[in-house]
N, C-alpha and C. Protein backbone atom coordinates (compact mmCIF):
# COMPACT_ATOMS: atom_id res chain seq x y z
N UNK A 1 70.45 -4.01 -29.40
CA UNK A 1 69.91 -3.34 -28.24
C UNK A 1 71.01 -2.78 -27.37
N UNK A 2 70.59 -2.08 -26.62
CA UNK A 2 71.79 -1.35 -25.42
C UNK A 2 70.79 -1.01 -24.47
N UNK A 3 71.58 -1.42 -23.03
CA UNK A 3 70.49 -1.26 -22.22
C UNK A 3 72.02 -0.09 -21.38
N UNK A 4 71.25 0.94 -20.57
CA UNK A 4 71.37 1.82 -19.66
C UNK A 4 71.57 2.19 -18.12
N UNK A 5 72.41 2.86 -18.16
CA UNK A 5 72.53 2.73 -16.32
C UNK A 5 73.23 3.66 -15.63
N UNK A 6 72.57 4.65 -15.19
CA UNK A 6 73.07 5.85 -14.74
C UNK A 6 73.26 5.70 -13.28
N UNK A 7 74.52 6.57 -12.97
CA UNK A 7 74.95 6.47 -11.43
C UNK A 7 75.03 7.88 -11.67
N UNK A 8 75.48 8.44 -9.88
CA UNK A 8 75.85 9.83 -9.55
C UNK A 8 74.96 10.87 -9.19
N UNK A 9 73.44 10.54 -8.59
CA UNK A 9 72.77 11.09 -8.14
C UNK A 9 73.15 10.69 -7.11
N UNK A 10 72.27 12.38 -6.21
CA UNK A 10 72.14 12.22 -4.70
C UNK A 10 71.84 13.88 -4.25
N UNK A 11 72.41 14.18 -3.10
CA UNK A 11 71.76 15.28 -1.99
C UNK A 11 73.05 16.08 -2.30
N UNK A 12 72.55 17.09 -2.42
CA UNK A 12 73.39 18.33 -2.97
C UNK A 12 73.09 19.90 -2.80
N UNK A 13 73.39 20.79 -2.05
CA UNK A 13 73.20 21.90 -1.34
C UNK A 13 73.39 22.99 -2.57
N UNK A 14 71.87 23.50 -2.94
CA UNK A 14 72.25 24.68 -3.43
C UNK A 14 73.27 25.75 -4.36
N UNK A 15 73.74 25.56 -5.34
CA UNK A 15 75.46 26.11 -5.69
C UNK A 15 76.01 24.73 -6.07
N UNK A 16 76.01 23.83 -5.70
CA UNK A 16 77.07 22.89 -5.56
C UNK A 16 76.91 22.23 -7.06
N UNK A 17 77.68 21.20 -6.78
CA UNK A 17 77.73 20.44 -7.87
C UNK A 17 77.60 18.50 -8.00
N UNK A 18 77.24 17.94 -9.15
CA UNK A 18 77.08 16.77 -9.44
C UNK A 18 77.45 16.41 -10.60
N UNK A 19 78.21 14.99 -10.85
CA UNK A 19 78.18 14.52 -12.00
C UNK A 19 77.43 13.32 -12.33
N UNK A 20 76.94 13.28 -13.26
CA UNK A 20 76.24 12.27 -13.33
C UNK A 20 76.32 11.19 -14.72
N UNK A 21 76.55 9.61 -14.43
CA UNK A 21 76.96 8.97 -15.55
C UNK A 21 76.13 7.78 -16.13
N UNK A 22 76.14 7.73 -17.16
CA UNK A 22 75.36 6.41 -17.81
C UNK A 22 75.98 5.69 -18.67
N UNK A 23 76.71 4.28 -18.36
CA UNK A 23 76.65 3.75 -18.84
C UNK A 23 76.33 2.77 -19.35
N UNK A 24 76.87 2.21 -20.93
CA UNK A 24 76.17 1.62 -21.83
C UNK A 24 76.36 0.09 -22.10
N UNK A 25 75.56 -0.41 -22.06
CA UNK A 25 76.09 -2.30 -22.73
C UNK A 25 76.57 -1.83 -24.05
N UNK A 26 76.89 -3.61 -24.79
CA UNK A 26 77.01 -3.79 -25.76
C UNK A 26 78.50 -2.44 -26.77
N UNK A 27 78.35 -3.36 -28.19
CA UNK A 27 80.19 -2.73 -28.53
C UNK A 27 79.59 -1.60 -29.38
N UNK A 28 78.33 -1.09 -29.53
CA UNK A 28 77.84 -0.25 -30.91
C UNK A 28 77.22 1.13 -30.26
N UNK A 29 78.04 1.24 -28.85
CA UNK A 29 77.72 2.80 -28.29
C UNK A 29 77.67 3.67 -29.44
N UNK A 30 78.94 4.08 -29.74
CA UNK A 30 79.49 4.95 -30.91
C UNK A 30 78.15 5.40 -32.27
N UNK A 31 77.82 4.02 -32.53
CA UNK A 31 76.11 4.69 -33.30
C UNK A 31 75.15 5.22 -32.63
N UNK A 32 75.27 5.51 -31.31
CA UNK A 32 74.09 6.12 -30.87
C UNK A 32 74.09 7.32 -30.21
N UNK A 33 73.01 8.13 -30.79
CA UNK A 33 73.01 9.60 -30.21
C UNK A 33 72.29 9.33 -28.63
N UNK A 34 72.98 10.31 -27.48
CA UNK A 34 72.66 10.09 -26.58
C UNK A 34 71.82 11.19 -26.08
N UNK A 35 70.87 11.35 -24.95
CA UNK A 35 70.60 12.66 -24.45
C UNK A 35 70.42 12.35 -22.87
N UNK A 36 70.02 13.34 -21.96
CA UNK A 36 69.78 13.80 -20.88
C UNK A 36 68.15 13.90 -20.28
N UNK A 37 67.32 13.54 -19.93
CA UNK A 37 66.10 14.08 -19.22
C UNK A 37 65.74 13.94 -18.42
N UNK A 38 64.86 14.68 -18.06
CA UNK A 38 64.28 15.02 -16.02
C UNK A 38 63.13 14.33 -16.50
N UNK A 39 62.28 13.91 -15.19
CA UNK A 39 61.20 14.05 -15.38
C UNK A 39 60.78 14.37 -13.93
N UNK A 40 59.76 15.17 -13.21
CA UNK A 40 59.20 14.93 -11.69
C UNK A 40 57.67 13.97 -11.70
N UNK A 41 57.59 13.83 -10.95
CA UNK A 41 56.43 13.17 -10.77
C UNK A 41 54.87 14.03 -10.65
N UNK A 42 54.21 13.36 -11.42
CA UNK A 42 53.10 14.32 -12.04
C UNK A 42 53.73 15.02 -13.01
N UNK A 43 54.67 15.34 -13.73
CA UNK A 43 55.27 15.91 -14.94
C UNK A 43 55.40 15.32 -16.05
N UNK A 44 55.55 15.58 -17.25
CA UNK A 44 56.25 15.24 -18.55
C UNK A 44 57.43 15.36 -18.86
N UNK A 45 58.12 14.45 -19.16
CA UNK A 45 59.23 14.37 -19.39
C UNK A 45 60.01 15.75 -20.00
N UNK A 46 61.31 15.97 -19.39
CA UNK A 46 61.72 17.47 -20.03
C UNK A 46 62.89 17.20 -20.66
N UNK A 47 63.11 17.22 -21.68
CA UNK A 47 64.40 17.58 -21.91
C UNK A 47 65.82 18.27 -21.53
N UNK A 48 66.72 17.84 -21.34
CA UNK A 48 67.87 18.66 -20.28
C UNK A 48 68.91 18.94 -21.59
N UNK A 49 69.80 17.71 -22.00
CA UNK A 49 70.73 17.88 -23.07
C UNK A 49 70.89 17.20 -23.86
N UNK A 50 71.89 17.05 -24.93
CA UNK A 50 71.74 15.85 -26.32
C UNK A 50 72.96 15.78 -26.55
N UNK A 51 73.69 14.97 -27.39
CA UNK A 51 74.85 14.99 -27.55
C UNK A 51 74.94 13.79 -28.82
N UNK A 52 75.67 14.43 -29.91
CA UNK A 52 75.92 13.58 -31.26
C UNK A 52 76.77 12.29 -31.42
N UNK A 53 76.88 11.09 -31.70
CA UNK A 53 77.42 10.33 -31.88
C UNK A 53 78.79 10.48 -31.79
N UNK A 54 79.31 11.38 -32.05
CA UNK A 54 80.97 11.96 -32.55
C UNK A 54 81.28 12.88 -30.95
N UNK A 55 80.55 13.24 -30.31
CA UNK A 55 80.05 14.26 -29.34
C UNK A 55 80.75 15.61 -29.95
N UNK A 56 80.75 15.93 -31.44
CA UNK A 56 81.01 17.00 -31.42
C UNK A 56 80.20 18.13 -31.99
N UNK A 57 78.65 17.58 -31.50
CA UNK A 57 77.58 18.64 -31.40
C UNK A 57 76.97 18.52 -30.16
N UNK A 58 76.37 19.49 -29.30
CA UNK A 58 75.26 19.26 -28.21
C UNK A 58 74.79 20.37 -28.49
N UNK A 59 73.67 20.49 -27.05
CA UNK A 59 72.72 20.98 -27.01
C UNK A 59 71.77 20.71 -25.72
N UNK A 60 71.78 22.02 -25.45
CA UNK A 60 70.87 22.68 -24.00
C UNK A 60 69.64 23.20 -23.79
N UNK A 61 69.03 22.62 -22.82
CA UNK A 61 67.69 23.05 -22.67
C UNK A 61 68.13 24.67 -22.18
N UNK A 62 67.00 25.64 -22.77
CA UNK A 62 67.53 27.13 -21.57
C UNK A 62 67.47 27.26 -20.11
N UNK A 63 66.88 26.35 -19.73
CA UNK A 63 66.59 25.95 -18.17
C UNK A 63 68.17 25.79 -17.85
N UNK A 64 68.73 24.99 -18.28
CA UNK A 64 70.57 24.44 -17.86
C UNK A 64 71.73 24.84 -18.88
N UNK A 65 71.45 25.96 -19.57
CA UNK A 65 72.46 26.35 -20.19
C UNK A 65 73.49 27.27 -19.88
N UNK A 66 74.71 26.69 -19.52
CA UNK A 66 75.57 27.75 -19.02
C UNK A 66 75.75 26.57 -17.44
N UNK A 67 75.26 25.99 -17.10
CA UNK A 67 75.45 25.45 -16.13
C UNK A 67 75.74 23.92 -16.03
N UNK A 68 75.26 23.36 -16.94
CA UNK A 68 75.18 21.81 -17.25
C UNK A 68 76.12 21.74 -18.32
N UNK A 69 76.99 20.57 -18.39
CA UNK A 69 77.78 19.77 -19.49
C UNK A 69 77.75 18.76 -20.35
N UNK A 70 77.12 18.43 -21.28
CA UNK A 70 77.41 16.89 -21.36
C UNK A 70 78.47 16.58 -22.29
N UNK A 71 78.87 15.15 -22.18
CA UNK A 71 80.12 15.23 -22.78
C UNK A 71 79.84 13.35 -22.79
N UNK A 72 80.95 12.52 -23.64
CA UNK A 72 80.53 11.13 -23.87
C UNK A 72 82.07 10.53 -23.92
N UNK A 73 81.95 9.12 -23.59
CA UNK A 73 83.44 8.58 -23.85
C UNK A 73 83.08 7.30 -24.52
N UNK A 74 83.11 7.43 -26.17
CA UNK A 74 82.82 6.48 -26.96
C UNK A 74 83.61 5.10 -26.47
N UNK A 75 84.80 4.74 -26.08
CA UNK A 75 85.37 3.95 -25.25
C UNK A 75 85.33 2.99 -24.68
N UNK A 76 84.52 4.19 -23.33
CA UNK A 76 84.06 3.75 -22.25
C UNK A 76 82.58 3.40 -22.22
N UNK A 77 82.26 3.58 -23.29
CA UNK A 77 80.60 3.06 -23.81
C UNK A 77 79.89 3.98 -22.18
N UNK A 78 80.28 5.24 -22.39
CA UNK A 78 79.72 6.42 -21.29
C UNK A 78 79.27 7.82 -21.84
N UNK A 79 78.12 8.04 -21.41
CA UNK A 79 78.11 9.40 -21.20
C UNK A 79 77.68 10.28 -19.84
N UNK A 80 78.02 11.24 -20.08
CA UNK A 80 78.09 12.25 -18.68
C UNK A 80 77.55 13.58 -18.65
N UNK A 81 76.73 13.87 -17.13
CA UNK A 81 76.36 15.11 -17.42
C UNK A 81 77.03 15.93 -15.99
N UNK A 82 77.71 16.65 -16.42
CA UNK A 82 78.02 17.90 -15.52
C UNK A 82 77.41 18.65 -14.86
N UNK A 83 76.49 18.92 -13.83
CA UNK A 83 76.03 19.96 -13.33
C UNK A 83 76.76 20.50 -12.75
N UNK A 84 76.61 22.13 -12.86
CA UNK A 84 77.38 23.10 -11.48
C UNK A 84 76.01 23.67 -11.32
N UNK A 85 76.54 24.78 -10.31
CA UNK A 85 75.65 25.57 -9.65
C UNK A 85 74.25 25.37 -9.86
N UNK A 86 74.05 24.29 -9.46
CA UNK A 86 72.56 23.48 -8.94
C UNK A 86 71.65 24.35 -8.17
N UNK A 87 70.72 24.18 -8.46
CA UNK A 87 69.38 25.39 -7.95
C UNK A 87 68.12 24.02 -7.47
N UNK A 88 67.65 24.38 -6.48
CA UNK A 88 66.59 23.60 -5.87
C UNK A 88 65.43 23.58 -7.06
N UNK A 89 64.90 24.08 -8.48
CA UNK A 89 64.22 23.55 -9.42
C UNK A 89 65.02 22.42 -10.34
N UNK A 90 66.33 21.94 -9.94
CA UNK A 90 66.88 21.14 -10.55
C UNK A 90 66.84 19.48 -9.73
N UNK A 91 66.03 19.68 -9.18
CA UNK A 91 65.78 18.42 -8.19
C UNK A 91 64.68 17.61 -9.06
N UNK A 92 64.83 16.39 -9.13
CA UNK A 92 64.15 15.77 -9.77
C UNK A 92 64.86 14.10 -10.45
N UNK A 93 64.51 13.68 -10.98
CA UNK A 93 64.89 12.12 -11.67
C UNK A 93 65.51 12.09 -13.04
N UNK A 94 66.69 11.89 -12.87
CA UNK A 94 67.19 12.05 -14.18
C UNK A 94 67.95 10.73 -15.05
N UNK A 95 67.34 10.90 -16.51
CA UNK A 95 67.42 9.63 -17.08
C UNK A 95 68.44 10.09 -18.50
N UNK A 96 68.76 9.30 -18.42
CA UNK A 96 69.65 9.09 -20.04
C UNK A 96 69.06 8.33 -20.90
N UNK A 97 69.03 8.76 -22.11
CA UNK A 97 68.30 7.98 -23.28
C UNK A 97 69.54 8.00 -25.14
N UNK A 98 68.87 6.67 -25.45
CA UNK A 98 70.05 6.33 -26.55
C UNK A 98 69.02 6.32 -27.93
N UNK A 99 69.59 6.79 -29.05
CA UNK A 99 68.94 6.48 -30.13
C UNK A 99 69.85 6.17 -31.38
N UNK A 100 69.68 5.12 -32.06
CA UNK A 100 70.43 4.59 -32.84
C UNK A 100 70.29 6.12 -34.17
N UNK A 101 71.61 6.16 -34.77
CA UNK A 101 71.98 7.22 -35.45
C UNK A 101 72.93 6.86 -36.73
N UNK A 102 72.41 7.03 -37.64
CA UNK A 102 73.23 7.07 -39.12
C UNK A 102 73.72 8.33 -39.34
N UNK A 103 73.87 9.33 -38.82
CA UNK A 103 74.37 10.61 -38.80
C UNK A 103 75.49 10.50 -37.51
N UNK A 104 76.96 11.37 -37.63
CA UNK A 104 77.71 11.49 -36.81
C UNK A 104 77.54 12.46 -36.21
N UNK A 105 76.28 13.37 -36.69
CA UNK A 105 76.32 14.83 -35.99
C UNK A 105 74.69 15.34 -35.23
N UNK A 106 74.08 14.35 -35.88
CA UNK A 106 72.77 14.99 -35.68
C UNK A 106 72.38 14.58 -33.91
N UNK A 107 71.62 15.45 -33.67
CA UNK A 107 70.94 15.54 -32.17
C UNK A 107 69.49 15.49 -32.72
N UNK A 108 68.87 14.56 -31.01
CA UNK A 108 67.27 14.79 -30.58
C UNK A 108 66.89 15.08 -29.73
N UNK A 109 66.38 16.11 -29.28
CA UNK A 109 65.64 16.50 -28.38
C UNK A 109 64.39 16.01 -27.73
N UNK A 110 63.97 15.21 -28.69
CA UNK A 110 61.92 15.13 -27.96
C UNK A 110 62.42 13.74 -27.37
N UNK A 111 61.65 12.95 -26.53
CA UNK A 111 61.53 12.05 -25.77
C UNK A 111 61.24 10.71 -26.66
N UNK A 112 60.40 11.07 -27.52
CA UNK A 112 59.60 9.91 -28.03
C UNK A 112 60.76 9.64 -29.26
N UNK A 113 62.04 10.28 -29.63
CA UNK A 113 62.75 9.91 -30.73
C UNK A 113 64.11 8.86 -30.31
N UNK A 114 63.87 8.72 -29.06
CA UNK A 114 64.53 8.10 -28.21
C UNK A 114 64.38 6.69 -27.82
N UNK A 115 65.03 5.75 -28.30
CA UNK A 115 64.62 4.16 -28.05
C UNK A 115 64.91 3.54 -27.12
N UNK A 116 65.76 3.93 -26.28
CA UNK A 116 66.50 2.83 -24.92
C UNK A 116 66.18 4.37 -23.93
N UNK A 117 66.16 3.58 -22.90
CA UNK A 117 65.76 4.47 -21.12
C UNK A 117 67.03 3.65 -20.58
N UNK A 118 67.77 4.32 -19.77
CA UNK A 118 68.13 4.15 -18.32
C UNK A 118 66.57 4.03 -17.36
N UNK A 119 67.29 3.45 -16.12
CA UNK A 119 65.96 3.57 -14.77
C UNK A 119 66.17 5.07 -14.18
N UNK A 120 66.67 5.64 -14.27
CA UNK A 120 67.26 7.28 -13.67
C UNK A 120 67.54 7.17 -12.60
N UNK A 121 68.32 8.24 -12.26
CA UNK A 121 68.80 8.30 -10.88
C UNK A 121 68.62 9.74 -9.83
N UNK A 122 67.93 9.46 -8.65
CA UNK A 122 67.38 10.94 -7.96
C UNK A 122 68.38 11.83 -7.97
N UNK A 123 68.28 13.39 -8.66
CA UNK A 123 69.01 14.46 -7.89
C UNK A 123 68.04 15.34 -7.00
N UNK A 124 68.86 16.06 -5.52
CA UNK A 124 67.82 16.48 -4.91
C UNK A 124 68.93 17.80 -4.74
N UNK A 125 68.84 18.83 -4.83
CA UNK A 125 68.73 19.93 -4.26
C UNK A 125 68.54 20.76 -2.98
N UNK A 126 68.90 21.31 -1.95
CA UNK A 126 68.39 21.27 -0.70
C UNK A 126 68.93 22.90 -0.80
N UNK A 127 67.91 23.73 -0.28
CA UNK A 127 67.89 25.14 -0.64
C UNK A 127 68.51 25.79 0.73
């Protein structure tokens, strides 16, 4: 198991920027593909970004592409998401999710392929 824990939300003006981090228990980070998701309330979970075991594949929702980063520190049993130029539809709860991976490259996108949650952490936007 690996349990989750994202820091680095908070109140953030328009343009600006946030980083945001999750990290991981346990020594078997490295097998697990990680990703990124929003969800708002009354919403379905959205997908934001993904990132491969090796982190040397990802992948962007078109909503945050060109603007968002993610990136991982097998290590530091961490991964991270970069936002810049934050837009008030980027406000919302954002969670990190882990899925155990026999592939060094492969990514998931959907929610439900995803076995461990973080509790997420608020980003808010202020226009």
């Amino acid at each position: 198991q690996v349990q989750l824990v994202e820091s680095g939300g908070g109140l953030v003006q328009t343009g600006g920027s946030l980083r945001l981090s999750c990290a991981a228990s346990g020594r078997t980070f490295s097998t697990y593909a990680m990703g990124w998701f929003r969800q708002a309330p009354g919403k379905e979970r959205e997908f934001v970004t993904a990132i491969s075991r090796n982190g040397g594949y990802t992948y962007y929702a078109n909503s945050v592409k060109g603007r968002f980063t993610i990136s991982r520190d097998n290590a530091k049993n961490s991964v991270y998401l970069q936002m810049n130029s934050l837009k008030p539809e980027d406000t919302t709860v954002y969670s990190c999710a882990a899925t155990w991976m026999a592939s060094l490259v492969t990514i998931r996108t959907a929610p439900e392929q995803y076995d461990y949650w973080g509790q997420g952490t608020q980003v808010t936007v202020s226009s």
